[in-house]
Protein backbone atom coordinates (compact mmCIF):
# COMPACT_ATOMS: atom_id res chain seq x y z
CA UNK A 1 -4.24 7.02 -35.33
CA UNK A 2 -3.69 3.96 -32.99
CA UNK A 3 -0.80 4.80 -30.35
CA UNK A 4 2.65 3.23 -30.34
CA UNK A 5 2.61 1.69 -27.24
CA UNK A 6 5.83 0.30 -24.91
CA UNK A 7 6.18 -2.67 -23.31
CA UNK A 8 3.45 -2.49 -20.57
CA UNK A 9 1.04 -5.15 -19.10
CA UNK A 10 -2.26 -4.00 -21.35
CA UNK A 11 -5.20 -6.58 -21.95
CA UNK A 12 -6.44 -6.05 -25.55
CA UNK A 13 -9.56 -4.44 -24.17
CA UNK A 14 -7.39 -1.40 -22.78
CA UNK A 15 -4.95 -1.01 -25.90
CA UNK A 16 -8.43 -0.75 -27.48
CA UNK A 17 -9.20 1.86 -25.21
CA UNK A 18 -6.10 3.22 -25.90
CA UNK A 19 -6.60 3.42 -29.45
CA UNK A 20 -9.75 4.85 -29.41
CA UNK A 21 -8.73 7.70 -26.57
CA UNK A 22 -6.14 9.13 -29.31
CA UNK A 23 -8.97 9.37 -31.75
CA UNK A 24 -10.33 11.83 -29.42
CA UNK A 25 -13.23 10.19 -28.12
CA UNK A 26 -12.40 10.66 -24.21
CA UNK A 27 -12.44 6.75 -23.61
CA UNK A 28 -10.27 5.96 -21.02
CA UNK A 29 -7.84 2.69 -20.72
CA UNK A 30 -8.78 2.77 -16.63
CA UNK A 31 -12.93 2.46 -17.88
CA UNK A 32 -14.74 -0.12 -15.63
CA UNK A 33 -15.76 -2.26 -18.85
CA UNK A 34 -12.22 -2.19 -19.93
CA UNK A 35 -11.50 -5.57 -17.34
CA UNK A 36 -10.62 -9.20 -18.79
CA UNK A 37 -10.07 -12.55 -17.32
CA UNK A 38 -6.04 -11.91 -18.28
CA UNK A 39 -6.22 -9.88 -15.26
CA UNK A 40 -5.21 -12.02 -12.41
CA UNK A 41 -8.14 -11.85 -11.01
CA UNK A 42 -8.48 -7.87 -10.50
CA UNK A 43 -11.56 -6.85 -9.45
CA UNK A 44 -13.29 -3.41 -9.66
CA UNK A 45 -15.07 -2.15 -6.46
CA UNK A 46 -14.35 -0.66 -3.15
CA UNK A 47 -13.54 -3.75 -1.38
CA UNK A 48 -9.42 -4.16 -1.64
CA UNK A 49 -7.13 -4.55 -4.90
CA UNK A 50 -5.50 -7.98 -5.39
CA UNK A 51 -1.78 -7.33 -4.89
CA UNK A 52 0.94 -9.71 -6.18
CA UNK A 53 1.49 -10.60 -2.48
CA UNK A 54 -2.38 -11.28 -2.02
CA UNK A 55 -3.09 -8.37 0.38
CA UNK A 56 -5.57 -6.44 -0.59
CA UNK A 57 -5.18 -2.33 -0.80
CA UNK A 58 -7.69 0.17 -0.11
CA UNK A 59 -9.00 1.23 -3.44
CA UNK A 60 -10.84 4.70 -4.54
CA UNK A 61 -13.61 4.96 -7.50
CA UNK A 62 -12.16 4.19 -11.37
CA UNK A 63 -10.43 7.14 -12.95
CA UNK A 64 -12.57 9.93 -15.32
CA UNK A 65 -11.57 12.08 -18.27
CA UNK A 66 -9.22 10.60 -21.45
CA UNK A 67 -6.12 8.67 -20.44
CA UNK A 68 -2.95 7.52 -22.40
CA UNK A 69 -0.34 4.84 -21.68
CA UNK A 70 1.86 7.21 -19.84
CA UNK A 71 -0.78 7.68 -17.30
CA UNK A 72 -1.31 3.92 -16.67
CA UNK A 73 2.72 3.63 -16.80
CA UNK A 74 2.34 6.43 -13.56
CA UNK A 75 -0.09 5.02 -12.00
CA UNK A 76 1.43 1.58 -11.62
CA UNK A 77 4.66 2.76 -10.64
CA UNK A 78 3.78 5.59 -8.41
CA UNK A 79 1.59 2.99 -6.61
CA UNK A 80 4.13 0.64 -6.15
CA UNK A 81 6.67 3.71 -5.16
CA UNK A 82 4.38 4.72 -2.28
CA UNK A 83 3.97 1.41 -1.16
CA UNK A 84 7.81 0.80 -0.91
CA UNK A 85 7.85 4.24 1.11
CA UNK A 86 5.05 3.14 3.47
CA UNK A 87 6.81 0.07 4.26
CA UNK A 88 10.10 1.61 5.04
CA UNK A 89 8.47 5.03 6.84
CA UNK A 90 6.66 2.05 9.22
CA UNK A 91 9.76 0.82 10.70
CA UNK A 92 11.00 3.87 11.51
CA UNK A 93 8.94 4.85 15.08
CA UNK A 94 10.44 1.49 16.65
CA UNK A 95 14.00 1.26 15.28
CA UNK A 96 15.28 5.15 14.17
CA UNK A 97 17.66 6.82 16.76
CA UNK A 98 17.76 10.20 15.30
CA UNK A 99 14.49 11.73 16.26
CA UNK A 100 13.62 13.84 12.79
CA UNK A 101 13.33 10.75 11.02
CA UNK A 102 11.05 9.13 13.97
CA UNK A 103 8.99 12.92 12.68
CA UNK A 104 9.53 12.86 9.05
CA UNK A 105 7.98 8.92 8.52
CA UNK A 106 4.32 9.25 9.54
CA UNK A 107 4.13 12.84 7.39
CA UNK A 108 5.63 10.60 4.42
CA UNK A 109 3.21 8.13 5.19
CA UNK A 110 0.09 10.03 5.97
CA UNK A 111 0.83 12.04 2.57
CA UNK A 112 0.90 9.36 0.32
CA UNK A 113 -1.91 6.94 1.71
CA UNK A 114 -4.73 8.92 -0.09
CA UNK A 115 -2.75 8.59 -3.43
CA UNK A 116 -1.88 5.23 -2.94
CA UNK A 117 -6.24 4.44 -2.82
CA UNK A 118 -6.61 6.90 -5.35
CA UNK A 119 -4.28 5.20 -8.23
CA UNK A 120 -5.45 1.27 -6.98
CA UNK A 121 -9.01 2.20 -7.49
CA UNK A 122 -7.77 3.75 -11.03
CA UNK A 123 -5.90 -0.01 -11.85
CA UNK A 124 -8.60 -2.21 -10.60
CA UNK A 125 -11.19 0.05 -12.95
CA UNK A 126 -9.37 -0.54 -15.21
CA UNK A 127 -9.18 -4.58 -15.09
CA UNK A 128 -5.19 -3.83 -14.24
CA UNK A 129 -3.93 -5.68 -11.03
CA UNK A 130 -2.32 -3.49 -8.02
CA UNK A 131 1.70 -3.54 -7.87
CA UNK A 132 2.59 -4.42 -4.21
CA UNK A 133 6.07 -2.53 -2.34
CA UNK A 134 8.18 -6.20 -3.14
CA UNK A 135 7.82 -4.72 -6.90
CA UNK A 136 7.60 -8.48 -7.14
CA UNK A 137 4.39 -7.98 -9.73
CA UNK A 138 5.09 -10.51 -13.26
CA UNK A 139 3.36 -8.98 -16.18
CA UNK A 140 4.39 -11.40 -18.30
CA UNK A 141 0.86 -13.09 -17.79
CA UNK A 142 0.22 -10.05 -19.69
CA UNK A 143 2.53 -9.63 -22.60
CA UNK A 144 5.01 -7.17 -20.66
CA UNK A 145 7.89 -7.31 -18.61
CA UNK A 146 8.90 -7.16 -14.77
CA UNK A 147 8.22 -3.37 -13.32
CA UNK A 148 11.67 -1.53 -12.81
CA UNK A 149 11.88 -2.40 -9.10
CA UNK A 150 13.80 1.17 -7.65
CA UNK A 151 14.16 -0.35 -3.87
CA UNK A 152 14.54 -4.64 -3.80
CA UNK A 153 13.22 -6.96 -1.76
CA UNK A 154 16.36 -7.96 -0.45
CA UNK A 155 17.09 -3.95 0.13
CA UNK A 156 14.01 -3.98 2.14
CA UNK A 157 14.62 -7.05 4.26
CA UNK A 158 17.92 -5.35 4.96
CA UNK A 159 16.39 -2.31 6.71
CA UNK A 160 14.16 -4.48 8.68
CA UNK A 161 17.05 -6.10 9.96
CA UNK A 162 19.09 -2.80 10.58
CA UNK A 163 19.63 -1.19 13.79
CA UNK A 164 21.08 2.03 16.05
CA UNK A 165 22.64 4.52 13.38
CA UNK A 166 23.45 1.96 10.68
CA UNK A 167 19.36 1.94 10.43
CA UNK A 168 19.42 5.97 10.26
CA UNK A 169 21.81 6.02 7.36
CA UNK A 170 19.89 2.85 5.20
CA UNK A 171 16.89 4.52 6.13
CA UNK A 172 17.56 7.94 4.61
CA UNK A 173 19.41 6.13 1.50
CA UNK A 174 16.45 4.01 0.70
CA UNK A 175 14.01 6.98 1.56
CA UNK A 176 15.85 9.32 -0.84
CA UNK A 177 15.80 6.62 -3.85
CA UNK A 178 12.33 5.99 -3.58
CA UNK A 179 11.80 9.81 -3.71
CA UNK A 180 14.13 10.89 -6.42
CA UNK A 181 12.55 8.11 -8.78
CA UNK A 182 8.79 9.10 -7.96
CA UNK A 183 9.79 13.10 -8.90
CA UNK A 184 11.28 11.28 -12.19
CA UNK A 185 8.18 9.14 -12.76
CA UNK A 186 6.01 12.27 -11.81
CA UNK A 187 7.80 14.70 -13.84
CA UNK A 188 7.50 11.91 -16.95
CA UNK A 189 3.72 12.15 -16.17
CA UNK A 190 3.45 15.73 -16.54
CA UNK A 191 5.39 15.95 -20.03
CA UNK A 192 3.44 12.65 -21.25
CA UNK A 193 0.59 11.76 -19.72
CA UNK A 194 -3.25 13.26 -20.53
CA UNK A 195 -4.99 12.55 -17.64
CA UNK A 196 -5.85 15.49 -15.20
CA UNK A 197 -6.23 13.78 -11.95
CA UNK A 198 -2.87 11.92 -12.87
CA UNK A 199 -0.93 15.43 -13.49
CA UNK A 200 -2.52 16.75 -10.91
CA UNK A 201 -0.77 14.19 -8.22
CA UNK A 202 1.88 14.22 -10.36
CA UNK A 203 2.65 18.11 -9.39
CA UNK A 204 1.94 17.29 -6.03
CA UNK A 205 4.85 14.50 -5.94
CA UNK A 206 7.11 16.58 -7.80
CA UNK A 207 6.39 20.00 -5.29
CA UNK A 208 6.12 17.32 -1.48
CA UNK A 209 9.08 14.80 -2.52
CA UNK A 210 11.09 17.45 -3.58
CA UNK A 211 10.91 19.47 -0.04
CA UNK A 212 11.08 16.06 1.45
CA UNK A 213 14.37 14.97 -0.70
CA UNK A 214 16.23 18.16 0.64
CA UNK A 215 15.46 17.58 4.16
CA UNK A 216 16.74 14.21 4.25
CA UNK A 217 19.99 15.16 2.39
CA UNK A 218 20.00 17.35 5.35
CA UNK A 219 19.98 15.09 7.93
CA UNK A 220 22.35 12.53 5.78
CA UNK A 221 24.83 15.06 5.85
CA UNK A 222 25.12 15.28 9.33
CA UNK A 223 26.36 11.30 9.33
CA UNK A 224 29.13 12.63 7.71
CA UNK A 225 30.48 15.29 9.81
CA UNK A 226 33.53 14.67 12.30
């Protein structure tokens, strides 16, 4: 039985996939042959993933196993989560003041890199281009609608801008969105999606991020005391 599917940027060649994965015949909507020119331009490969800004991302091989729409849905916007989060941990060692953020930013980083080149190669195999940390990617080339953006553009340019203990704060508040929507999208994953490699990051998101959220709303707190 063919899938109901939600509004998400699909060529016809990966509903296909799609509807031939619930029949039980393992294909996946990330398979290398799944690609069409409605793309954008994605390309499969080790090379980079076309972004919606143009800059390419580091991408791994194209996902294996059976896949649903959930586990395309997780792997678009977890990617574009941990891109937000890289973006924001980076300003961090040049403009934080307190010094467990300055310490908590390259661990966020370093953590989520290999996920981030996991999930792009898993897109581009899949003929799907590569969300980029404005959240600025239109799939309406494709059918579907903007992602939900959880941090903005203008959010972001904000930070950048930010300094002394008025960055510290921001930083932490932007930090702690990103977070607490990736354990949503995660946990989403895990009661939807098929795909082991998927649930398998998925846990890990759900067991880092959620260690992560706690110390942050740690430090927070401490902004708020006399």
């Amino acid at each position: 039985m063919t899938p109901t599917l939600r509004t998400l940027a699909l060529p016809a060649a990966l509903v296909a996939a799609l509807a031939l994965s619930s029949c039980g015949t393992g294909s996946s909507p990330y398979a290398a042959g799944a690609q069409t020119s409605s793309t954008s331009g994605a390309t499969s490969g080790t090379g980079g993933a076309p972004t919606a800004s143009g800059t390419p991302s580091p991408v791994g091989p194209p996902a294996s196993g059976p896949s649903n729409t959930a586990d395309v849905d997780f792997a678009m916007a977890m990617t574009m989560s941990h891109l937000q989060a890289g973006a924001i941990a980076d300003l961090a060692p040049q403009r934080a003041k307190d010094n467990k953020i300055k310490a908590l930013a390259p661990k966020v980083k370093k953590a989520q890199g290999p996920e981030v080149t996991t999930m792009a190669g898993w897109l581009v195999g899949g003929g799907i281009p590569v969300p980029d940390a404005t959240g600025g990617h239109d799939m309406s080339a494709m059918g579907g609608a903007k992602m939900q953006v959880v941090i903005s553009p203008q959010e972001l340019t904000t930070l950048g801008r930010a300094t002394g203990s008025g960055f510290d704060r921001m930083w932490l508040e932007l930090m702690l969105k990103s977070h607490q929507a990736a354990v949503a999208t995660a946990r989403t994953e895990l009661a939807k999606g098929v795909n082991p490699d998927a649930k398998k990051i998925a846990q890990s998101v759900i067991e880092r991020q959620s260690a992560e959220i706690a110390t942050m709303t740690s430090i927070l707190s401490a902004f708020a005391r006399p």
